[in-house]
N, C-alpha and C. Protein backbone atom coordinates (compact mmCIF):
# COMPACT_ATOMS: atom_id res chain seq x y z
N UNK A 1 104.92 128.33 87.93
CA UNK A 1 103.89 127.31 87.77
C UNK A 1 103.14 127.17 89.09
N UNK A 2 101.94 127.37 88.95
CA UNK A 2 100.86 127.45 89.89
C UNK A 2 100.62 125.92 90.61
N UNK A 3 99.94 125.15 90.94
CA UNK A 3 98.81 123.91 91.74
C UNK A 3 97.63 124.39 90.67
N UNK A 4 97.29 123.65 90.28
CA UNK A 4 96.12 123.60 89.70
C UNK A 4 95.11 122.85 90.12
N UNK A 5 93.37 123.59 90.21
CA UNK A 5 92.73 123.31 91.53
C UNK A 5 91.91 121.67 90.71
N UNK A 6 91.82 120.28 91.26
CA UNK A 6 90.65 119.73 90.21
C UNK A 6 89.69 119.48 91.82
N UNK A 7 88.83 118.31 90.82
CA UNK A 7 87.48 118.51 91.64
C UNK A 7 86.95 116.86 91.67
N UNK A 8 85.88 116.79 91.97
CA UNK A 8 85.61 115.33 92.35
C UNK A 8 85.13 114.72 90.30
N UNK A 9 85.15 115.88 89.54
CA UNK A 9 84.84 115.75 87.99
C UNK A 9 86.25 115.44 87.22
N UNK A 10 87.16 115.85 88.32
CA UNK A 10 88.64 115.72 87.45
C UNK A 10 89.73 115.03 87.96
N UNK A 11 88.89 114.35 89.15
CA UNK A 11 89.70 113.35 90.10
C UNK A 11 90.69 112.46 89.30
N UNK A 12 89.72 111.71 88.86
CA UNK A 12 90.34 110.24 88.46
C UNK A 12 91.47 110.91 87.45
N UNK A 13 91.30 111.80 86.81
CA UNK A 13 92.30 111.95 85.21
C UNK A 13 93.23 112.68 85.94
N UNK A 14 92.89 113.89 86.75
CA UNK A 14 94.19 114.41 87.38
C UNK A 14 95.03 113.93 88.25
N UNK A 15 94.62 112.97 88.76
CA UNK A 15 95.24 112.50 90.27
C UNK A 15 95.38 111.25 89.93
N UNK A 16 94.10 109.76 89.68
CA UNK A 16 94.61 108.97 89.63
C UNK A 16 94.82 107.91 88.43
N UNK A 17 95.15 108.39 87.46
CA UNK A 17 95.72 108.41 86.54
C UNK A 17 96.96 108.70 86.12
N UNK A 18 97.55 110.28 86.62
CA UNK A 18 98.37 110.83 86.20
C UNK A 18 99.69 109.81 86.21
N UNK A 19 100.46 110.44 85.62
CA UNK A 19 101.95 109.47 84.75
C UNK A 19 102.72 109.76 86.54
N UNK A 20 103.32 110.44 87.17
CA UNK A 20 103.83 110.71 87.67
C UNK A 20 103.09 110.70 89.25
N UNK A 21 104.16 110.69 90.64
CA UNK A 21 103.61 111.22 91.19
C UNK A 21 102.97 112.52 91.29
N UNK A 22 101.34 112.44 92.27
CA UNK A 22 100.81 113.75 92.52
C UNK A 22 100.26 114.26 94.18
N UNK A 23 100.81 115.68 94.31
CA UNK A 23 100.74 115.88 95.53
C UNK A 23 99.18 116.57 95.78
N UNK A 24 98.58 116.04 96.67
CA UNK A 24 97.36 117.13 96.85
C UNK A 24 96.97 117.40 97.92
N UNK A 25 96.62 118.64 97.52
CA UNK A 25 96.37 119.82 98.67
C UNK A 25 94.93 119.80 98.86
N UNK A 26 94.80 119.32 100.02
CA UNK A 26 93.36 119.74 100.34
C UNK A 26 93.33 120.85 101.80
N UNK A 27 92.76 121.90 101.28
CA UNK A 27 92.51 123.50 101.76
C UNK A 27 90.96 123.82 101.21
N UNK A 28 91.27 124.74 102.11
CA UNK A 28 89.97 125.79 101.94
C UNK A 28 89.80 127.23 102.21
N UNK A 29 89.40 128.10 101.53
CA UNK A 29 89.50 129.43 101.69
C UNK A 29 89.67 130.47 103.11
N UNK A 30 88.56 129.62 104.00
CA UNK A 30 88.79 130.33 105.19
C UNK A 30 90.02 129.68 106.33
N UNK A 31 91.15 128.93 105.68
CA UNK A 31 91.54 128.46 106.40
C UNK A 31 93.73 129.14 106.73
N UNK A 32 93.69 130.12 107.63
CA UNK A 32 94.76 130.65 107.38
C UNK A 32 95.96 130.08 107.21
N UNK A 33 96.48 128.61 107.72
CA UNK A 33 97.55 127.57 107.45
C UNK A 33 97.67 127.22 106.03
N UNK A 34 96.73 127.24 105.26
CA UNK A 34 96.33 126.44 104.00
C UNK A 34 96.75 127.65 103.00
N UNK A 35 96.50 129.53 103.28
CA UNK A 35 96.64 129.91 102.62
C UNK A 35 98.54 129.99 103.26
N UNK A 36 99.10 129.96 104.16
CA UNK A 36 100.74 130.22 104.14
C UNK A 36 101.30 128.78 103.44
N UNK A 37 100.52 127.84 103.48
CA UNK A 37 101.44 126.31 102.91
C UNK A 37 101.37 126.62 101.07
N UNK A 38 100.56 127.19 100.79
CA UNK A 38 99.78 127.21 99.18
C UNK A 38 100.82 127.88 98.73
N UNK A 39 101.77 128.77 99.28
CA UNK A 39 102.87 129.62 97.83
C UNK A 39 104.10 128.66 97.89
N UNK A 40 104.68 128.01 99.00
CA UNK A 40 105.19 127.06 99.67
C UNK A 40 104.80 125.59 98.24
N UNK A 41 104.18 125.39 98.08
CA UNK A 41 103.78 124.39 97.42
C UNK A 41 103.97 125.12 96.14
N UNK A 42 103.42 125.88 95.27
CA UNK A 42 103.67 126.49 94.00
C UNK A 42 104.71 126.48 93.58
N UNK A 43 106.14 127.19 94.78
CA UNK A 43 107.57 127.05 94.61
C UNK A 43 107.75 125.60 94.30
N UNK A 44 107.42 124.38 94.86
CA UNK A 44 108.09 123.19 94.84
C UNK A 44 107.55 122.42 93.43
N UNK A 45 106.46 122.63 93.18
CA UNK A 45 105.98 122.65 92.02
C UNK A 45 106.59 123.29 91.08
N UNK A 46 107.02 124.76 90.92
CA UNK A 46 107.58 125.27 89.84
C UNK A 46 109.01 124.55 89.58
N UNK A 47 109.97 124.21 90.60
CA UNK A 47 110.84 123.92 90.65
C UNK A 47 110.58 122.52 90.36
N UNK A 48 110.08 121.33 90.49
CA UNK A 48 110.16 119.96 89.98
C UNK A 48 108.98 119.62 89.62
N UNK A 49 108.75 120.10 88.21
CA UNK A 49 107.92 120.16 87.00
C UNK A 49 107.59 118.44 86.56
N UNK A 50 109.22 118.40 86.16
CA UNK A 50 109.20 116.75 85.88
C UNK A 50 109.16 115.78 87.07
N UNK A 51 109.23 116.11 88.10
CA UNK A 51 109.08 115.07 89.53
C UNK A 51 107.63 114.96 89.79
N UNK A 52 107.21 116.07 90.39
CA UNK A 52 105.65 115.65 91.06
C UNK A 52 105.36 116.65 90.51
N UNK A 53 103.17 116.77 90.46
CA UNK A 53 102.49 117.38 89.97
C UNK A 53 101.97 117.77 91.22
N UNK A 54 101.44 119.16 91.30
CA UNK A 54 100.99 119.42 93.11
C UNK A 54 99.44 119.76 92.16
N UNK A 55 98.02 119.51 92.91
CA UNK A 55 97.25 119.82 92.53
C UNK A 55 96.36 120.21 94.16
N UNK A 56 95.43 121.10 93.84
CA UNK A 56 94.49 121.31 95.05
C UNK A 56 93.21 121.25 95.28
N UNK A 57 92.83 120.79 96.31
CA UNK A 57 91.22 120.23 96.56
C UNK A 57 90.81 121.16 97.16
N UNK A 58 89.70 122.05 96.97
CA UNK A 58 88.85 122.87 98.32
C UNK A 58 87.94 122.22 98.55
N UNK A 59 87.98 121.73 99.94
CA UNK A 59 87.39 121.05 100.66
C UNK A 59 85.84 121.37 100.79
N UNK A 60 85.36 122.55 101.01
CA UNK A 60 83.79 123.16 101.10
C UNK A 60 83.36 122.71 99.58
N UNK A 61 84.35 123.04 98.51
CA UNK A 61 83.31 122.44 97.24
C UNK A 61 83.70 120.94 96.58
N UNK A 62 84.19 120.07 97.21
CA UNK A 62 84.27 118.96 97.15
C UNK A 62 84.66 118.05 98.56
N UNK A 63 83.32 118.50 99.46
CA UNK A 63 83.45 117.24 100.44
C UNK A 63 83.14 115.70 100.27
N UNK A 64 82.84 115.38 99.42
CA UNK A 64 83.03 113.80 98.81
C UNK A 64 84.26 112.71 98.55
N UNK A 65 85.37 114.62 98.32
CA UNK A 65 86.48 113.80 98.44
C UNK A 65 87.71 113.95 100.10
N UNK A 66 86.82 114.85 100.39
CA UNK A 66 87.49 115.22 101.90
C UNK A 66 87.00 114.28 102.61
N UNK A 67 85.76 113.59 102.29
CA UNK A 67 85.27 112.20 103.46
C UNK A 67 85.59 111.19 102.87
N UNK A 68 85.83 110.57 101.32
CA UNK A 68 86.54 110.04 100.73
C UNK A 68 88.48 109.44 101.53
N UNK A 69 88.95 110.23 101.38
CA UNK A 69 90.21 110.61 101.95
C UNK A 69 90.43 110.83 104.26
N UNK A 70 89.53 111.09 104.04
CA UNK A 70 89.11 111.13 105.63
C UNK A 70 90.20 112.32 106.20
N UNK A 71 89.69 113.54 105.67
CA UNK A 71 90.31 114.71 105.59
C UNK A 71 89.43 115.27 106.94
N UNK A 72 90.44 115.71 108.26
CA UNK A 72 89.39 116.17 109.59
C UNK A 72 91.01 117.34 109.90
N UNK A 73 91.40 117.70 108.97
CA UNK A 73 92.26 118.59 109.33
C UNK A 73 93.19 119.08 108.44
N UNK A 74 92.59 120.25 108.26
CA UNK A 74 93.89 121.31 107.00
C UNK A 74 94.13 122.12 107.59
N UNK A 75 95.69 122.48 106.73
CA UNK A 75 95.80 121.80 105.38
C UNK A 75 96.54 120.42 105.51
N UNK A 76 95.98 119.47 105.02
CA UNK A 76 96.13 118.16 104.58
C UNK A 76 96.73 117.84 103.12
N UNK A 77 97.99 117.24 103.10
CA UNK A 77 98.54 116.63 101.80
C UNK A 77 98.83 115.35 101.73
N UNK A 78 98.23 114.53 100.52
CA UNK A 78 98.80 113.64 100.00
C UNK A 78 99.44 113.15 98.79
N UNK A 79 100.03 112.38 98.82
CA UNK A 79 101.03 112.11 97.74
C UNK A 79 100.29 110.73 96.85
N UNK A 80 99.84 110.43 95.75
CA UNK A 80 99.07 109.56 95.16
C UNK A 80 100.34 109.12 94.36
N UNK A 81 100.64 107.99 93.82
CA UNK A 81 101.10 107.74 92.42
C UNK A 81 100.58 106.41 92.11
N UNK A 82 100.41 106.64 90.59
CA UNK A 82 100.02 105.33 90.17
C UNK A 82 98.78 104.73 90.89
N UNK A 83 97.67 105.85 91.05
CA UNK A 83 96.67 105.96 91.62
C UNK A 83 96.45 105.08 93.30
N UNK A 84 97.91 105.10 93.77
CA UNK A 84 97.59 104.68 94.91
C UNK A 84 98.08 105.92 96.18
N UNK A 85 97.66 105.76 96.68
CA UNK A 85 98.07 107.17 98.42
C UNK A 85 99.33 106.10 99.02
N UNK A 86 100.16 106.68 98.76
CA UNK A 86 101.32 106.83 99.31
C UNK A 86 102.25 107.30 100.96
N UNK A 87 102.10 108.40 100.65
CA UNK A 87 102.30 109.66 101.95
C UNK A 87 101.00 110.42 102.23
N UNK A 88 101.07 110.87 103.59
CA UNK A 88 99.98 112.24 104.08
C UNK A 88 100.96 112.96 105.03
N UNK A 89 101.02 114.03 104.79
CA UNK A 89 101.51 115.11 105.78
C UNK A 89 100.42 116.14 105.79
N UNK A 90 100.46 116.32 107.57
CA UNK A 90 98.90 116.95 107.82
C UNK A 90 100.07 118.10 108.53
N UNK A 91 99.36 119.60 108.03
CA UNK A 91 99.74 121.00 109.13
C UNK A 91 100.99 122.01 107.78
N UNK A 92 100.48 123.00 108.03
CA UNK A 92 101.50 123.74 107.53
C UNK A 92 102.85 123.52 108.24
N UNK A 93 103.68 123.69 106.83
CA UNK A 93 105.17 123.41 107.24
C UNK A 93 106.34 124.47 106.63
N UNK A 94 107.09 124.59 106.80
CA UNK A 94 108.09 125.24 106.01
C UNK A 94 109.00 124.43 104.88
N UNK A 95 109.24 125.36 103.95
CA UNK A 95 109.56 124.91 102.60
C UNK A 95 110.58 123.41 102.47
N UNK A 96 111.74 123.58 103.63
CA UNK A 96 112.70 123.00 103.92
C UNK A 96 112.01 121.49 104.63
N UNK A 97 111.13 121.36 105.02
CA UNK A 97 110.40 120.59 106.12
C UNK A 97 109.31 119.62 105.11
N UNK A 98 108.65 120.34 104.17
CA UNK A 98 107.77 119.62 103.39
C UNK A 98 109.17 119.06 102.27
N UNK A 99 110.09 119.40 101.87
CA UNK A 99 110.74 118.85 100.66
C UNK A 99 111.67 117.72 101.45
N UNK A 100 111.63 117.77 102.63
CA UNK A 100 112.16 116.45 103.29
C UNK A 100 111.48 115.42 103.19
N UNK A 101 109.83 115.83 103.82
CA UNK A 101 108.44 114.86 103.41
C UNK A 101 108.83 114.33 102.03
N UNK A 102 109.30 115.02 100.94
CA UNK A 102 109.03 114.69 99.84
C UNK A 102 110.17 114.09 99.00
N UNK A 103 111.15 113.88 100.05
CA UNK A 103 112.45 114.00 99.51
C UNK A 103 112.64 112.07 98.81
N UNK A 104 111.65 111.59 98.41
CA UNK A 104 111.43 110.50 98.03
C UNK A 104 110.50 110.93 96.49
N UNK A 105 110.46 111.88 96.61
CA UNK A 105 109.39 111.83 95.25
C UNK A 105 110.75 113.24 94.40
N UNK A 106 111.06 113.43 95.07
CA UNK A 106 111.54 115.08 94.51
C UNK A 106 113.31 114.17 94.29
N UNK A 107 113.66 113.74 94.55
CA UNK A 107 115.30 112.95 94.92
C UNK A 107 115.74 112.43 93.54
């Protein structure tokens, strides 16, 4: 199970709405941290399906929600539930390191 990418059109229903917590990734293509955190995130996603939903923002085609969020450094994650922001962990991390971050949503 992949991150599935939404957009400033699929905000509200994917993110703040959703039943569950949701983690999001805001990245961008040219950004080499964002592409080593992104398979890193897919794993934690595949693995707790029913815990959190990981979804991803690219920042170049939705800066509304990168200034929204006050995003000045990826890759940038936050944790929403119940349409409120919760957690942010800013910087690529290792697998072991982000599921600690998360070890409140994933537990």
């Amino acid at each position: 199970m992949t991150a599935k990418a939404t957009t400033t059109a699929t905000w509200e229903k994917d993110v703040l709405q959703a039943e569950g917590p949701v983690l999001v990734d805001f990245w961008a293509a040219w950004c080499g941290p964002c592409r080593m955190v992104s398979p890193v995130l897919d794993e934690i996603a595949s693995e707790n399906p029913d815990k959190i939903t990981v979804v991803k923002v690219n920042v170049d085609e939705n800066p509304d929600l990168a200034m929204k969020y006050q995003i000045t450094s990826i890759p940038a994650m936050k944790v929403f539930h119940k349409g409120e922001l919760k957690t942010s962990i800013i910087g690529a991390k290792p697998k072991f390191a982000l599921e600690q971050d998360l070890a409140a949503y994933l537990g």
